[in-house]
C-alpha atoms as a PDB file:
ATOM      1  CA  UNK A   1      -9.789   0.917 -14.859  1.00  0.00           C
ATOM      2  CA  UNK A   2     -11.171  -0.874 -11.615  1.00  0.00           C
ATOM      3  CA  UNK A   3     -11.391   1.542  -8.380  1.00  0.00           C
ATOM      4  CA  UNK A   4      -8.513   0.269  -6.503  1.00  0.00           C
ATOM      5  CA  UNK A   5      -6.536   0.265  -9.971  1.00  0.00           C
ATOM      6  CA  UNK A   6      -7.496   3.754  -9.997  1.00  0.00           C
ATOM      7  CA  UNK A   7      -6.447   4.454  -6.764  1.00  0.00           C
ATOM      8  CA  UNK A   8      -3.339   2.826  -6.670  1.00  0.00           C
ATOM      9  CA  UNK A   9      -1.708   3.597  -9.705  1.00  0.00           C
ATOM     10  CA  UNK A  10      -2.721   7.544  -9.037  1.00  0.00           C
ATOM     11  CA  UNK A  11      -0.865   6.725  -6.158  1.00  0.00           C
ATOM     12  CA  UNK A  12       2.533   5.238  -8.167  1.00  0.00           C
ATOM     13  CA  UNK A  13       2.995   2.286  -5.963  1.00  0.00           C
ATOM     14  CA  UNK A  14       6.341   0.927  -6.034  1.00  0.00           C
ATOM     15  CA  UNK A  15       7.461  -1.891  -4.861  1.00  0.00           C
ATOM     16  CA  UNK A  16      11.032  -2.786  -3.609  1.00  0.00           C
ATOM     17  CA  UNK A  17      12.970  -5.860  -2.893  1.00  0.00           C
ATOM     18  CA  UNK A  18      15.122  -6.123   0.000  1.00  0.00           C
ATOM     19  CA  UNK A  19      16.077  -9.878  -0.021  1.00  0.00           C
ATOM     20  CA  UNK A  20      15.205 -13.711   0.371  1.00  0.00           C
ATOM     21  CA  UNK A  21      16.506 -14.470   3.632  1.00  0.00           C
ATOM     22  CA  UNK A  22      18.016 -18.051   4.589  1.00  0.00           C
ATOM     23  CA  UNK A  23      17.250 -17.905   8.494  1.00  0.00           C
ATOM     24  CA  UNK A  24      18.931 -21.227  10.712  1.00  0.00           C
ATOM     25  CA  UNK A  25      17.411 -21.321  14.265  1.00  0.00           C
ATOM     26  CA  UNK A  26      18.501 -19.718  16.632  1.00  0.00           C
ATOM     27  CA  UNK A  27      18.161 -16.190  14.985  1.00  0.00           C
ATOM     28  CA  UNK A  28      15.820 -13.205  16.097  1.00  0.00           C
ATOM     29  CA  UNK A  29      16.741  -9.696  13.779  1.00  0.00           C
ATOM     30  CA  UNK A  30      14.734  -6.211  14.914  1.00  0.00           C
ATOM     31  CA  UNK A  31      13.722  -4.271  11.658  1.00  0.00           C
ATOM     32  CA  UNK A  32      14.134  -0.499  12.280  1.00  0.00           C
ATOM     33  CA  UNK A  33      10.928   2.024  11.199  1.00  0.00           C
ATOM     34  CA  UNK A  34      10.937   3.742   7.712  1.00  0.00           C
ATOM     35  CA  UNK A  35       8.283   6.333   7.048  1.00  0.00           C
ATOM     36  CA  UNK A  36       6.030   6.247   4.304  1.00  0.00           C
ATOM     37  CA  UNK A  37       6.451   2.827   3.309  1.00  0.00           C
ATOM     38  CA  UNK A  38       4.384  -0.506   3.596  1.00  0.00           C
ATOM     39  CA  UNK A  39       7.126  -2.904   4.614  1.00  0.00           C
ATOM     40  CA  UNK A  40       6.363  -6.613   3.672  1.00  0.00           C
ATOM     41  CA  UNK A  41       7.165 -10.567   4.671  1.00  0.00           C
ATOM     42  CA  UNK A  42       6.363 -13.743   2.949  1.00  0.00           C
ATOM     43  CA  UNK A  43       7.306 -17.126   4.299  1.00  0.00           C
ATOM     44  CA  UNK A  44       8.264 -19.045   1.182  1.00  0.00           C
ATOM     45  CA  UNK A  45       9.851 -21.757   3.462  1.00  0.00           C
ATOM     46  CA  UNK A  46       9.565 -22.226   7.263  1.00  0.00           C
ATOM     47  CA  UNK A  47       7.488 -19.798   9.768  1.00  0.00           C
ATOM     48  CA  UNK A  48       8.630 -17.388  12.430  1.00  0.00           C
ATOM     49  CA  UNK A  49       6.976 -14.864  14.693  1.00  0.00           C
ATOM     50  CA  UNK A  50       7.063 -10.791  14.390  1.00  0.00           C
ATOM     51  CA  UNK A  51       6.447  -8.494  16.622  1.00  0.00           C
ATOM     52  CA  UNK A  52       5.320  -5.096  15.963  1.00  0.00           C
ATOM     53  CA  UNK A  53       5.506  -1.677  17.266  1.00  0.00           C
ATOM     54  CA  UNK A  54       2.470  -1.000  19.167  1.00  0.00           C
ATOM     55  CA  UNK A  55       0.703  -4.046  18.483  1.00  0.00           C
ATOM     56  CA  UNK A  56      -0.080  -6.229  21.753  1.00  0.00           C
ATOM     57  CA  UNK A  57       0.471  -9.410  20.739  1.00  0.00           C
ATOM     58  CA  UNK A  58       3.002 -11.030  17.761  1.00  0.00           C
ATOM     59  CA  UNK A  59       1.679 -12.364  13.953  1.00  0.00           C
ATOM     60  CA  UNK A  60       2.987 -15.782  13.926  1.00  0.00           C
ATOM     61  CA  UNK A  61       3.869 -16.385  10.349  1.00  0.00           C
ATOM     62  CA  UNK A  62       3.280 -19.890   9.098  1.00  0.00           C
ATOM     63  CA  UNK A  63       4.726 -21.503   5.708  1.00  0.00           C
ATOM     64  CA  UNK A  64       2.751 -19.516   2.569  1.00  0.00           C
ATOM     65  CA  UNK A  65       1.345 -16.986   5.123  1.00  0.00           C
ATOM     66  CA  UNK A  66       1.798 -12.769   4.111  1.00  0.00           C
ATOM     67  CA  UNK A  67       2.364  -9.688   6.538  1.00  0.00           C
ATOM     68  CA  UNK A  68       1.913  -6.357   5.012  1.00  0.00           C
ATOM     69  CA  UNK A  69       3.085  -3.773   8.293  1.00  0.00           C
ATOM     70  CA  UNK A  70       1.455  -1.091   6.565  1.00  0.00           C
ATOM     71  CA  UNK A  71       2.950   2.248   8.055  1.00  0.00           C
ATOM     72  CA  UNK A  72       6.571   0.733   8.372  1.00  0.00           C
ATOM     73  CA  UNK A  73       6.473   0.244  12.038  1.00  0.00           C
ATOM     74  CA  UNK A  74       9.690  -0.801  13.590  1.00  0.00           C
ATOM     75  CA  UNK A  75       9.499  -4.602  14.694  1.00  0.00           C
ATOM     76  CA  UNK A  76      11.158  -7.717  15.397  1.00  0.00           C
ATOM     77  CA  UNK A  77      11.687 -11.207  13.187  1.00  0.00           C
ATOM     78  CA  UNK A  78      12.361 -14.266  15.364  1.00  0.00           C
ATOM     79  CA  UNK A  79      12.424 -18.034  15.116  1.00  0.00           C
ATOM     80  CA  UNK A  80      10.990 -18.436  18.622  1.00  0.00           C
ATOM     81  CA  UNK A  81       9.623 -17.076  21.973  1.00  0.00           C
ATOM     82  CA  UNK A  82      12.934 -17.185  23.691  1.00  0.00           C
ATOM     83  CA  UNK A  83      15.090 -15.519  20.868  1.00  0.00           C
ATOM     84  CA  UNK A  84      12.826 -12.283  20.692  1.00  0.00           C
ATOM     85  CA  UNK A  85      14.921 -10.437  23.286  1.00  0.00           C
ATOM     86  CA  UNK A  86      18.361 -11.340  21.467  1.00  0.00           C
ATOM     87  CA  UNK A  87      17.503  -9.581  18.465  1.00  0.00           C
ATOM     88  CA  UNK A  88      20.190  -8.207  16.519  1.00  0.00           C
ATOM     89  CA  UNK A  89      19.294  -4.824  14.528  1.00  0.00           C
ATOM     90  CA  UNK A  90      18.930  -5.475  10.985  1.00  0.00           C
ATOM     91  CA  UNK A  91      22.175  -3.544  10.085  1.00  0.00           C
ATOM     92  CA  UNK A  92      24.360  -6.005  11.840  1.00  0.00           C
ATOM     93  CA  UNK A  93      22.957  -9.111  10.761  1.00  0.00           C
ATOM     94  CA  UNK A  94      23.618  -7.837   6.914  1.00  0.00           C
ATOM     95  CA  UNK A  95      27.068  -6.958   7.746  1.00  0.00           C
ATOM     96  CA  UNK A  96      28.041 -10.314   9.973  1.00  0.00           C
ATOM     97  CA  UNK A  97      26.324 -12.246   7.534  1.00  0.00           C
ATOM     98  CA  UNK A  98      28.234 -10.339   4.773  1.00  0.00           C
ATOM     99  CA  UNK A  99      25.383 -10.075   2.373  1.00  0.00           C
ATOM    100  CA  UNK A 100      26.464  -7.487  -0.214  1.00  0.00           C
ATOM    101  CA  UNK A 101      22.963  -6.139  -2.156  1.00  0.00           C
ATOM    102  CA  UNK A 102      22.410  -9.243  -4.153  1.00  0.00           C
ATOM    103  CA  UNK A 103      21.508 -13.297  -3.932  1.00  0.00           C
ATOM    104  CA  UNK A 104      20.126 -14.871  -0.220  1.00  0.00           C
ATOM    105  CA  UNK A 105      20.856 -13.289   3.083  1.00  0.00           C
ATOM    106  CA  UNK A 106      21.988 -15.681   4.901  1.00  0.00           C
ATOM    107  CA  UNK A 107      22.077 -16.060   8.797  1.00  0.00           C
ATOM    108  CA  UNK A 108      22.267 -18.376  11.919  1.00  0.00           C
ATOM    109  CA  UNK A 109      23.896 -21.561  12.744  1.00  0.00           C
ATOM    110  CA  UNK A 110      24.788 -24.014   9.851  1.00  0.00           C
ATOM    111  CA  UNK A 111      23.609 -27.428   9.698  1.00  0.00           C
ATOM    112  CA  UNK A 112      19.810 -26.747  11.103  1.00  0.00           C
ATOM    113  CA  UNK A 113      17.038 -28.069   9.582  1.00  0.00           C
ATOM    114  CA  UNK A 114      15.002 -25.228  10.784  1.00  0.00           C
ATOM    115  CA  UNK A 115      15.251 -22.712   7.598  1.00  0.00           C
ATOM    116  CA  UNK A 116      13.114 -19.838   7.402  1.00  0.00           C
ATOM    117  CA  UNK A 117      13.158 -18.406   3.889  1.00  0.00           C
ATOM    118  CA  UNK A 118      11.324 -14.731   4.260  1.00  0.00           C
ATOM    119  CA  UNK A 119      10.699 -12.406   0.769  1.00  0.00           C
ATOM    120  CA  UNK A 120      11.178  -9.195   2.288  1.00  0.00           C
ATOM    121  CA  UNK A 121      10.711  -5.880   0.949  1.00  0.00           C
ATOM    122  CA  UNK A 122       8.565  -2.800   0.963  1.00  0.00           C
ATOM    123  CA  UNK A 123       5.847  -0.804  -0.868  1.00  0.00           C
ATOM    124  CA  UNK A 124       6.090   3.019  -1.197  1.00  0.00           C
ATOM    125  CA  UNK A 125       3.725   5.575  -2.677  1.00  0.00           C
ATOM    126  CA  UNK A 126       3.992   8.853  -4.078  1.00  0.00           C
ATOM    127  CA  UNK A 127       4.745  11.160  -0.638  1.00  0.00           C
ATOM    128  CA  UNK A 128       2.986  14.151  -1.783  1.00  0.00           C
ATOM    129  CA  UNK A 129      -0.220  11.649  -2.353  1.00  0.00           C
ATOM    130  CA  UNK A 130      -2.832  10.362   0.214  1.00  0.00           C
ATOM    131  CA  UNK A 131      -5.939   8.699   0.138  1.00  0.00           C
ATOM    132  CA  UNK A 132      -8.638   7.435   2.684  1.00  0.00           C
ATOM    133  CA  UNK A 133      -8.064   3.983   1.425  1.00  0.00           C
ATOM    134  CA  UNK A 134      -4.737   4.007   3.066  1.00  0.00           C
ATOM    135  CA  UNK A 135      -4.895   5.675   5.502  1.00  0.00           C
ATOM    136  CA  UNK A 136      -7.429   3.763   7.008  1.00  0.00           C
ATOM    137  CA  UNK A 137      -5.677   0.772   6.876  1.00  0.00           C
ATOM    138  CA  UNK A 138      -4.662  -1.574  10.250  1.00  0.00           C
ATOM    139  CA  UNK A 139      -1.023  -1.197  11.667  1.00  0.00           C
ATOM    140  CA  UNK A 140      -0.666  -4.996   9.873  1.00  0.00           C
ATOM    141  CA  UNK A 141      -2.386  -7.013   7.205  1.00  0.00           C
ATOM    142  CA  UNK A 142      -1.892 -10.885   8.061  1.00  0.00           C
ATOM    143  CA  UNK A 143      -3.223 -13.127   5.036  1.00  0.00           C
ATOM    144  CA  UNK A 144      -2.736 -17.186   5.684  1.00  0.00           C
ATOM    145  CA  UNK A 145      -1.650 -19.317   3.367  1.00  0.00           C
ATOM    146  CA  UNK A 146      -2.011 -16.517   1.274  1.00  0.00           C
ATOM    147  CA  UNK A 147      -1.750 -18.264  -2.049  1.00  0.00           C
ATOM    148  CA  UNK A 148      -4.245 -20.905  -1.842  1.00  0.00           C
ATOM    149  CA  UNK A 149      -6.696 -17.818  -0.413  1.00  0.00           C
ATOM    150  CA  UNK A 150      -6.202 -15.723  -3.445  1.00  0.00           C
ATOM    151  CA  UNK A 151      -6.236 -18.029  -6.134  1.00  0.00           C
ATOM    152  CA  UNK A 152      -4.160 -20.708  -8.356  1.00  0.00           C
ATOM    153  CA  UNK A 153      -2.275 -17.738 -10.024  1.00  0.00           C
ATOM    154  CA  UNK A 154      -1.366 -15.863  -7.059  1.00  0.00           C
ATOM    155  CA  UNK A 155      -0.130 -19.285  -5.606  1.00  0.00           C
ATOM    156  CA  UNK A 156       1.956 -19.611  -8.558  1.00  0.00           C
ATOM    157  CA  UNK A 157       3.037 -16.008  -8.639  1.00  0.00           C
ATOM    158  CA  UNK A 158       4.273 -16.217  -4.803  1.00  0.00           C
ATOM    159  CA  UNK A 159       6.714 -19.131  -6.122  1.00  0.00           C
ATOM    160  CA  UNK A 160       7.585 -17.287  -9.067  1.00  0.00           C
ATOM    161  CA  UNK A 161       8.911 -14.382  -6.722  1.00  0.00           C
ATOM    162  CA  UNK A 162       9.777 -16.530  -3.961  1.00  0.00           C
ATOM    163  CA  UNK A 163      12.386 -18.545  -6.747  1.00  0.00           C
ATOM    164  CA  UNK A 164      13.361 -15.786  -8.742  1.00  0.00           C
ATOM    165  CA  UNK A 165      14.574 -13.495  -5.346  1.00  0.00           C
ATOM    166  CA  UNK A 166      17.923 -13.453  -4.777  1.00  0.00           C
ATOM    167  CA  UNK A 167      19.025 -15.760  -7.604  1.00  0.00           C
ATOM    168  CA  UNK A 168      21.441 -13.199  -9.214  1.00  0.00           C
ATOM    169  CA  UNK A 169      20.332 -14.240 -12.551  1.00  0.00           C
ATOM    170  CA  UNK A 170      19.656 -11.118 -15.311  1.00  0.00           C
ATOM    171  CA  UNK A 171      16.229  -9.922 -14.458  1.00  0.00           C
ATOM    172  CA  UNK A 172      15.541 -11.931 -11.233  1.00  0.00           C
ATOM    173  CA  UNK A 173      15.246  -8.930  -9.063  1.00  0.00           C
ATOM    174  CA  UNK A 174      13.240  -6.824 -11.519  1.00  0.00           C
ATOM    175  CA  UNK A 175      10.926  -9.767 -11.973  1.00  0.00           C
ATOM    176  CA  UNK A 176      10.333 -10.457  -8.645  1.00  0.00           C
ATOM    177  CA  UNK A 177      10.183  -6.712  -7.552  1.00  0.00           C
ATOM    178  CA  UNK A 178       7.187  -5.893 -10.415  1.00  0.00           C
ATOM    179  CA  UNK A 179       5.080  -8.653  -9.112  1.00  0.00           C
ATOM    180  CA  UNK A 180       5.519  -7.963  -5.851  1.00  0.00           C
ATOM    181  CA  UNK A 181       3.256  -4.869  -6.513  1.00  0.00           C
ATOM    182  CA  UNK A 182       0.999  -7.627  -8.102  1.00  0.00           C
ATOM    183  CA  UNK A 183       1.162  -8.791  -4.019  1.00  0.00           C
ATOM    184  CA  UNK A 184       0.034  -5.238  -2.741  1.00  0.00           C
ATOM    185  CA  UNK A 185      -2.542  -4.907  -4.823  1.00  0.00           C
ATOM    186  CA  UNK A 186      -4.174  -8.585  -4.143  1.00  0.00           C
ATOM    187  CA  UNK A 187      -3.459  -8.266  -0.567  1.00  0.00           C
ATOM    188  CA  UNK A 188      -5.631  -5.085  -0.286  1.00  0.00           C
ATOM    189  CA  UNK A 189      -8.333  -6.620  -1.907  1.00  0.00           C
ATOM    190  CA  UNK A 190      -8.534  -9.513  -0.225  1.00  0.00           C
ATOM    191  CA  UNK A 191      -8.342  -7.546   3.120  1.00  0.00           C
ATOM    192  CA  UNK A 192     -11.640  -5.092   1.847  1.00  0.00           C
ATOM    193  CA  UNK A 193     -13.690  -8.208   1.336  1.00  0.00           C
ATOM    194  CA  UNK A 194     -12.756  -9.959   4.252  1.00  0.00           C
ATOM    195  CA  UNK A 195     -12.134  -8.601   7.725  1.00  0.00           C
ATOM    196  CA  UNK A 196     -11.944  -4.924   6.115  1.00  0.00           C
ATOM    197  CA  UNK A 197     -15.084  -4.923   5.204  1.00  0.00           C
ATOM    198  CA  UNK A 198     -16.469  -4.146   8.912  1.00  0.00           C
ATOM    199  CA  UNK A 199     -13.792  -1.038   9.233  1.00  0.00           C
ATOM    200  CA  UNK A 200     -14.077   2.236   8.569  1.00  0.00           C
ATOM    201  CA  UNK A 201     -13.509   3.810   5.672  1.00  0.00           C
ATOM    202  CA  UNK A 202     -12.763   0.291   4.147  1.00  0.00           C
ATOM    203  CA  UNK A 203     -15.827  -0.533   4.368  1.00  0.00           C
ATOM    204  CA  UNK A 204     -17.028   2.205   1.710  1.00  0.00           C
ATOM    205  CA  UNK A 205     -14.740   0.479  -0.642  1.00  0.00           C
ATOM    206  CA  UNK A 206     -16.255  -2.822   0.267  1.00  0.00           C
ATOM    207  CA  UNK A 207     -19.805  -1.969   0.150  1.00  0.00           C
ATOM    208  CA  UNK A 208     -21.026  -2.722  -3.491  1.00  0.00           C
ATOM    209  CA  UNK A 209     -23.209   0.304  -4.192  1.00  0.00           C
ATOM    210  CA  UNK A 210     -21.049   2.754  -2.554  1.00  0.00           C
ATOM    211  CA  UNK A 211     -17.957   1.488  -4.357  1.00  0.00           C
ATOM    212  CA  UNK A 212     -20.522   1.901  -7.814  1.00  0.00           C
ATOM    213  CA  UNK A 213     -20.151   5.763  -7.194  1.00  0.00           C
ATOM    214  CA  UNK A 214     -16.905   5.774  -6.193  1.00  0.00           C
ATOM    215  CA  UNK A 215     -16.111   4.433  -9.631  1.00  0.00           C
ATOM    216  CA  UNK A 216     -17.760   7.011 -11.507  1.00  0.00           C
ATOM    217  CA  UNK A 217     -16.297   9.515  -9.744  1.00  0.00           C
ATOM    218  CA  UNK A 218     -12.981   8.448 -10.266  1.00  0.00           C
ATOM    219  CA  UNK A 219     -14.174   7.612 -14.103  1.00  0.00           C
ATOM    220  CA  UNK A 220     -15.006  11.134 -14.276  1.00  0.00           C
ATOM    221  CA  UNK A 221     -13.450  13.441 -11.991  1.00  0.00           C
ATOM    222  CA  UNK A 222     -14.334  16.320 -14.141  1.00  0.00           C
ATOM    223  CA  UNK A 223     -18.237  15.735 -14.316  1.00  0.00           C
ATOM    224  CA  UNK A 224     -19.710  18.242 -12.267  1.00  0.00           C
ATOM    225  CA  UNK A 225     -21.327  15.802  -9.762  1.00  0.00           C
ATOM    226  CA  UNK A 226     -24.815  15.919  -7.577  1.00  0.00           C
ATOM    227  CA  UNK A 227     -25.638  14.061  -4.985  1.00  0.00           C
ATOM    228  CA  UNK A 228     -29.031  12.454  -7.084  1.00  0.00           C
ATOM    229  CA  UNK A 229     -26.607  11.444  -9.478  1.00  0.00           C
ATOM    230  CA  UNK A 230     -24.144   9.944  -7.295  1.00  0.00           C
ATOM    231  CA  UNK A 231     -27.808   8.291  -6.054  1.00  0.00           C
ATOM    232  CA  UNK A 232     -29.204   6.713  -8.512  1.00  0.00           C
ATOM    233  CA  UNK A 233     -26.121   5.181  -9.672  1.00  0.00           C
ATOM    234  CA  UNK A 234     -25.754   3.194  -6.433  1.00  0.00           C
ATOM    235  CA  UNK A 235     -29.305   2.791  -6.982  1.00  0.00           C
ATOM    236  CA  UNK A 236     -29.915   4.196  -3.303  1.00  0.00           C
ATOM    237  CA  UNK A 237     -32.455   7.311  -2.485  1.00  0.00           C
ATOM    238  CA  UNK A 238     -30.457  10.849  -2.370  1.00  0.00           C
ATOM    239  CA  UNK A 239     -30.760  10.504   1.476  1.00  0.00           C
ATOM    240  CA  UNK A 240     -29.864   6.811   1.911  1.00  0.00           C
ATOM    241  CA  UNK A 241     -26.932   7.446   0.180  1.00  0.00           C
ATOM    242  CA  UNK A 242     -25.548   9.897   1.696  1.00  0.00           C
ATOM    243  CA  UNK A 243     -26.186   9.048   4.840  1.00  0.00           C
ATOM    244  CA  UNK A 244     -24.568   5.069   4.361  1.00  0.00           C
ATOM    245  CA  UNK A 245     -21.798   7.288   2.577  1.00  0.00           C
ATOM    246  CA  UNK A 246     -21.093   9.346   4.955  1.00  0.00           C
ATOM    247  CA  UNK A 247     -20.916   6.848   7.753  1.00  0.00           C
ATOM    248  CA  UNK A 248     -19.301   4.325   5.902  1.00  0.00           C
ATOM    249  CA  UNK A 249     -16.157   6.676   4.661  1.00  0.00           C
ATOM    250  CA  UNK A 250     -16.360   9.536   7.573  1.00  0.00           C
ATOM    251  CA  UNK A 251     -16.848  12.247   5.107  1.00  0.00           C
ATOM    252  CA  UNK A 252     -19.441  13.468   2.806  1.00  0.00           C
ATOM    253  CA  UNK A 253     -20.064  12.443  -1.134  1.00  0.00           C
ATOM    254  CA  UNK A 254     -19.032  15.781  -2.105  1.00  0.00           C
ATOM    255  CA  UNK A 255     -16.189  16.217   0.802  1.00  0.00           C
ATOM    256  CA  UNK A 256     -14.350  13.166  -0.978  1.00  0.00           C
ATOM    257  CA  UNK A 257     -14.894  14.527  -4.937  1.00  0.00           C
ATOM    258  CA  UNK A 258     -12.949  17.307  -3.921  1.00  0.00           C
ATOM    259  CA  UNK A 259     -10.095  15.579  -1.846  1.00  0.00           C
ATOM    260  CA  UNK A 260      -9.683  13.118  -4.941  1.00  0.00           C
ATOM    261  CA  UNK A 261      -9.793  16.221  -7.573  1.00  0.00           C
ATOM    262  CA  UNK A 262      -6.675  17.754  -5.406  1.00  0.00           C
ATOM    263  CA  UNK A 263      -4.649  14.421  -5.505  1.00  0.00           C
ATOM    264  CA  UNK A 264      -5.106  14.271  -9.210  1.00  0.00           C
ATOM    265  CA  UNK A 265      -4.016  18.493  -9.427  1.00  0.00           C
ATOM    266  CA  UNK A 266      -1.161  17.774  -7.416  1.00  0.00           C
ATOM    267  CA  UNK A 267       0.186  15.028  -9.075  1.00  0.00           C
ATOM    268  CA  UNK A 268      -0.680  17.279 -12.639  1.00  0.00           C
ATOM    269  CA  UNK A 269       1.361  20.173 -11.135  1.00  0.00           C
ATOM    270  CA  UNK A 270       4.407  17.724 -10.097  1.00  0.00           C
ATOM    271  CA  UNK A 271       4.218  15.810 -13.261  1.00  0.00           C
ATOM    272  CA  UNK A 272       3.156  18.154 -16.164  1.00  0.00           C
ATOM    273  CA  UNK A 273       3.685  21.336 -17.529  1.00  0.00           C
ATOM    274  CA  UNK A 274      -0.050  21.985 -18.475  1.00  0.00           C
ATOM    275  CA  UNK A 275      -1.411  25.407 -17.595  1.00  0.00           C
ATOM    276  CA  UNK A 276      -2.825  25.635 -14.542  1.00  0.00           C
ATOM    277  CA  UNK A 277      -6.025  26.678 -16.347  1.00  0.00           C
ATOM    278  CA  UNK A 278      -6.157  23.126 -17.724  1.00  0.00           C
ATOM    279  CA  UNK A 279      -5.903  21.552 -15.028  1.00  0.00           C
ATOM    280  CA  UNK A 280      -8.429  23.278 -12.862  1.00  0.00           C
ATOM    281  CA  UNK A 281     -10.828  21.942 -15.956  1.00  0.00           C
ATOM    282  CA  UNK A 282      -8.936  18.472 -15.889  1.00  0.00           C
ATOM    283  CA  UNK A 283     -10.610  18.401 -12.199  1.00  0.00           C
ATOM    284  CA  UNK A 284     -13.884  20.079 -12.891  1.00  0.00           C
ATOM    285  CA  UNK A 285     -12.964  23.989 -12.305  1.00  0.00           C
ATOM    286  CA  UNK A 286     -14.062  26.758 -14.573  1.00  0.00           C
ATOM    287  CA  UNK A 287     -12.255  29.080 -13.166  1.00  0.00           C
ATOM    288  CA  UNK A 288      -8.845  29.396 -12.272  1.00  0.00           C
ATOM    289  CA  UNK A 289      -9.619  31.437  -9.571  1.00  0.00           C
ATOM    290  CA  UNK A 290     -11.829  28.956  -8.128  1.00  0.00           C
ATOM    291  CA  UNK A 291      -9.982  26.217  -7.946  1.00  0.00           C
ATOM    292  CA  UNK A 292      -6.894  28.059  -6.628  1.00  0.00           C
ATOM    293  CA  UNK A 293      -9.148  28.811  -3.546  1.00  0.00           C
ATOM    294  CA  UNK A 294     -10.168  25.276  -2.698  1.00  0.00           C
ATOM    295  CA  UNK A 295      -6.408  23.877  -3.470  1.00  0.00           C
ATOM    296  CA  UNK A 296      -5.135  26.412  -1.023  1.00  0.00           C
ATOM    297  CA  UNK A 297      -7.387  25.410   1.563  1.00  0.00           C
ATOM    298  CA  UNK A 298      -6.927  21.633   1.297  1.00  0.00           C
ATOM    299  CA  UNK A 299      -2.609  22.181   0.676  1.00  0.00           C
ATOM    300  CA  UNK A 300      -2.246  25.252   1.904  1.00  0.00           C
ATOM    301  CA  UNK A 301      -0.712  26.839  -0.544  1.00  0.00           C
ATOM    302  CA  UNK A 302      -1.384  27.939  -3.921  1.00  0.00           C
ATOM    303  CA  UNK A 303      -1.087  25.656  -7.369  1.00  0.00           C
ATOM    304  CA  UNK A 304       1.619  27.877  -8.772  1.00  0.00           C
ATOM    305  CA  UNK A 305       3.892  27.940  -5.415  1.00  0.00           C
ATOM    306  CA  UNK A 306       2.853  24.319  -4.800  1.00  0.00           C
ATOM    307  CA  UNK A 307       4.593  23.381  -8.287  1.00  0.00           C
ATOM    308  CA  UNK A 308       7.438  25.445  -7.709  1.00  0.00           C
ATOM    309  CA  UNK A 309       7.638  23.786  -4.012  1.00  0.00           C
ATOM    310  CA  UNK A 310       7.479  20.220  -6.339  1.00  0.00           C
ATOM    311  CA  UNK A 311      10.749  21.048  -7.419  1.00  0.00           C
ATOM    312  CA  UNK A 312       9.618  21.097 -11.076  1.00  0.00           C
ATOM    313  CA  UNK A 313      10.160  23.288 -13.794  1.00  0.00           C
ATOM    314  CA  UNK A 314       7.790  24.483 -15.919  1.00  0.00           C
ATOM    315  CA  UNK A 315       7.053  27.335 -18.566  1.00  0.00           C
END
């Protein structure tokens, strides 16, 4: 499996569909905050401007254009400049529009030509999960015309989802919600070879020799890694590489073996019954004893009271 494969399943990215909106001018709708969740917009039909929480200025979102809000910030959907202050909260706008769950919300004045059809939904990842990857990420992700940028087959999946939400045919919403996290995944990408690639922490991912060890450390969690071999796979010296490593992901080679070995215990504790024995070997551990010391100190608390924590029951 590819790196960001890796990473992302590991993560159990989700994605959710809210709704295909059917926006008539004049309309302007404020989106509340949710935690832990990438929320999402695609203009299938139309453009409109958001603005987010904390951002200075608004993401005008053209016809085929994407906006990943990547921590969920609260913000506001509007058709123009002088309908941002009228915004209705999102709540409100289901319930006047009487949209019941399924098939096109539908909102503003009848008889406009100025439709603005938005896919709208969110990502989500496991909560008990984190990576740098993510984290790093910009408050927003703005991709233009985002399927002629990412190829014929994303093109043709954005019309596939854009056509199949809110149809209330069998399977529409599944369909469309599945490749959504087809989006997610080609949205990140595209963002770590474009203007990610300068950032930090993305740019690890981006840089070609770094993102050779990364790989083999996620291949191989268990191998018991040195920094020469971590080296001469990115075909670096011992000291280049850890120095371009180190600068490039704001931790050290070994730092982030360890942080991904605890993502891949926790989710074994939450997920599995497997000794905790097995596990500790799973992410390179001899001993039981010392990997219970370094999970304590980067969960702080224990694996066996961190699985009973999980909610999980196990022998």
């Amino acid at each position: 499996m590819d790196l960001l494969s890796n990473i992302l399943s590991h993560m159990r990215l989700s994605g959710t569909l809210y709704f295909r909106t059917s926006f008539t001018s004049p309309w302007s709708v404020k989106v509340p905050s949710y935690q832990q969740v990438a929320r999402f917009h695609f203009a299938h039909q139309g453009r409109c401007f958001i603005r987010i929480e904390d951002v200075a200025d608004p993401v005008k979102l053209e016809q085929g254009d994407l906006v990943i809000i990547t921590r969920g910030a609260s913000h506001t959907l509007y058709c123009d400049p002088k309908t941002e202050k009228q915004a209705l909260m999102l709540d409100q706008v289901v319930e006047q529009s009487g949209f019941t769950g399924s098939g096109t919300l539908v909102y503003g004045d009848t008889g406009t030509d100025h439709e603005t059809q938005l896919v709208c939904g969110h990502f989500a990842f496991d909560s008990q999960v984190n990576h740098p990857l993510i984290e790093a990420l910009p408050p927003f992700i703005h991709i233009e015309n985002y399927g002629q940028e990412s190829g014929r087959w994303m093109e043709a999946t954005l019309r596939v989802i854009g056509s199949e939400a809110g149809r209330e045919q069998l399977g529409s919403d599944l369909i469309a919600m599945k490749m959504s996290e087809i989006i997610f995944a080609q949205a990140l990408r595209t963002h770590l070879s474009t203007a990610g690639s300068d950032q930090p922490v993305l740019a690890g991912f981006a840089d070609r020799q770094i993102a050779r060890a990364l790989k083999a450390v996620h291949d191989t969690p268990s191998h018991p890694w040195t920094l020469e071999e971590l080296a001469s796979i990115a075909g670096m010296s011992r000291t280049s590489f850890a120095a371009r490593f180190s600068q490039a992901l704001s931790m050290s080679p070994l730092a982030y073996i360890t942080h991904w070995r605890m993502q891949i215990a926790k989710r074994a504790l939450e997920s599995t019954d497997a000794a905790i024995i097995s596990i500790a070997e799973q992410v390179g551990y001899q001993s039981e004893a010392a990997f219970g010391r370094v999970f304590k100190k980067h969960s702080g608390t224990g694996p066996a009271a961190y699985r009973r924590n999980a909610g999980t029951t196990h022998q």
